[in-house]
C-alpha atoms as a PDB file:
ATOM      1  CA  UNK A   1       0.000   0.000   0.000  1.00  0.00           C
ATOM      2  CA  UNK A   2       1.249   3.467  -0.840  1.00  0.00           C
ATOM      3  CA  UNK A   3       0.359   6.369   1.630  1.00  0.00           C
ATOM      4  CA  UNK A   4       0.255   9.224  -0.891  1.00  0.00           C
ATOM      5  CA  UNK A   5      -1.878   7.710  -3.198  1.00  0.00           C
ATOM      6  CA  UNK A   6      -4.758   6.515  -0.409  1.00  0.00           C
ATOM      7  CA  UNK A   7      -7.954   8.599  -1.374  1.00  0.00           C
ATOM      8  CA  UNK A   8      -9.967   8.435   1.731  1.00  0.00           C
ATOM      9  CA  UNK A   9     -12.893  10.566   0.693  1.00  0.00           C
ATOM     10  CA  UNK A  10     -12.996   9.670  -3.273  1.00  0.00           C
ATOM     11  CA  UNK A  11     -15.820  12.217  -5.410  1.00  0.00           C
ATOM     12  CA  UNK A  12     -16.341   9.207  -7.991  1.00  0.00           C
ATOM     13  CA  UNK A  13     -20.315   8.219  -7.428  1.00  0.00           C
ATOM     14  CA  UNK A  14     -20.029   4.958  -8.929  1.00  0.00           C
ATOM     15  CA  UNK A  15     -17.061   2.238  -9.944  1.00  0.00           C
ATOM     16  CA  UNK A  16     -16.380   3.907 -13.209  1.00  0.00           C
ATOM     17  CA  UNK A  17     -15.741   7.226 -11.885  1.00  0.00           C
ATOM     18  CA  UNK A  18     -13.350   5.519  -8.819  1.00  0.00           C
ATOM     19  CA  UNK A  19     -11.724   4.021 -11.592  1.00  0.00           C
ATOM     20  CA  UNK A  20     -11.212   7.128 -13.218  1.00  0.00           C
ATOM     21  CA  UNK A  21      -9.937   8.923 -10.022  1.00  0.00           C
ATOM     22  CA  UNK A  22      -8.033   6.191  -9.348  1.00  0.00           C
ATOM     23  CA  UNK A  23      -5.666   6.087 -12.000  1.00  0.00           C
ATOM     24  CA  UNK A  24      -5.338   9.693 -12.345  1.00  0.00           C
ATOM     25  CA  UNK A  25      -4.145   9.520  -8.728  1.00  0.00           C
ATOM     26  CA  UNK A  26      -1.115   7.056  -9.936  1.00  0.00           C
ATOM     27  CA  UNK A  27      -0.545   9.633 -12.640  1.00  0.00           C
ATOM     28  CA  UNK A  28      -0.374  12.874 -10.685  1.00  0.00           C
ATOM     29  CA  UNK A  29       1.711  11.022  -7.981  1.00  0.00           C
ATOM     30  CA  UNK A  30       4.170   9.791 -11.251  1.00  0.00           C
ATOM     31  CA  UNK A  31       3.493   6.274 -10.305  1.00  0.00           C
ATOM     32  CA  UNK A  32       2.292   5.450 -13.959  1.00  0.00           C
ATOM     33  CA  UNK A  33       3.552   7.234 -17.299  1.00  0.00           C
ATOM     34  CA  UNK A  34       0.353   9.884 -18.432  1.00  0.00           C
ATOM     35  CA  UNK A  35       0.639   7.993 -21.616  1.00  0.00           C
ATOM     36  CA  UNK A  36      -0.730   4.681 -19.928  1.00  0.00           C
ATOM     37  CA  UNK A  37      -3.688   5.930 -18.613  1.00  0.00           C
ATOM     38  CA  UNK A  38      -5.898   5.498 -21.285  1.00  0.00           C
ATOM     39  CA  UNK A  39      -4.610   1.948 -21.711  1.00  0.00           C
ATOM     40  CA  UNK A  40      -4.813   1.188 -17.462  1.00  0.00           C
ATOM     41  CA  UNK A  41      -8.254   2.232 -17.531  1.00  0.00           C
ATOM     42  CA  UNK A  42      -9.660   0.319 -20.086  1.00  0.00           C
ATOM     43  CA  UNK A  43      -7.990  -2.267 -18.647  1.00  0.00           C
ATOM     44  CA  UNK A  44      -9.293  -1.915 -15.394  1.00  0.00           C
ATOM     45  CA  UNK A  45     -12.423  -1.585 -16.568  1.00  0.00           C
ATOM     46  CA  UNK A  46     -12.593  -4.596 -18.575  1.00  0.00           C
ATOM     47  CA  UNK A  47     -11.521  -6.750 -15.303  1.00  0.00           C
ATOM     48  CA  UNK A  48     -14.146  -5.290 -13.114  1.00  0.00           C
ATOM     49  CA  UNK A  49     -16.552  -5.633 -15.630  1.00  0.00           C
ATOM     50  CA  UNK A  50     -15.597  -9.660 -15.562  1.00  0.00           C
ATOM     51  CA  UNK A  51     -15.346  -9.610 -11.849  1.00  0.00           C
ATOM     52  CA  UNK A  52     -16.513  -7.079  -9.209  1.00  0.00           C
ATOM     53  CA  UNK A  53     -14.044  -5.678  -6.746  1.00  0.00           C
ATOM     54  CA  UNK A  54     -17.178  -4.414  -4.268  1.00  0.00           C
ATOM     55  CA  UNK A  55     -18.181  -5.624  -1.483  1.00  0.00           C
ATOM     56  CA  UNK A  56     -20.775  -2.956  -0.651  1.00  0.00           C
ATOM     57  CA  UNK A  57     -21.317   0.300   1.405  1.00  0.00           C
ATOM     58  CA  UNK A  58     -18.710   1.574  -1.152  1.00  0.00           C
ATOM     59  CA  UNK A  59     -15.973  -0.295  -0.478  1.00  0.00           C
ATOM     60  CA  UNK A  60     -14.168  -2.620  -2.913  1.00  0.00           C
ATOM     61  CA  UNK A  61     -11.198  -5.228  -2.471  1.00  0.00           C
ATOM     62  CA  UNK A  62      -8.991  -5.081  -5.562  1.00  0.00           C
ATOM     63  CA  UNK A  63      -7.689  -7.970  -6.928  1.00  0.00           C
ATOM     64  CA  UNK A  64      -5.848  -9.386  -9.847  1.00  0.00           C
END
């Protein structure tokens, strides 16, 4: 887990949108090259799509 890039109070409303926020987060803290993001988010999207990370109450477990 990295410190600096915990959100605690996210603004996404729904998975997409934490998604979204999510990997922007990686981007503005240089953990992933701006270029990727387009590429990590489809990605991401396409496995939670498959599979849901949440668990309810809006929390979600990520997973591989």
């Amino acid at each position: 887990m990295i410190p600096e890039i915990i959100i605690p109070e996210m603004q996404g409303k729904d998975r997409w949108q934490a998604i979204e926020e999510l990997v922007h987060a990686l981007g503005d803290q240089g953990r992933l090259d701006p270029a990727s993001r387009l590429g990590v988010t489809r990605a991401v999207r396409l496995r939670e799509a498959s599979s849901s990370t949440g668990i309810g109450r809006g929390a979600a477990l990520p997973h591989a």
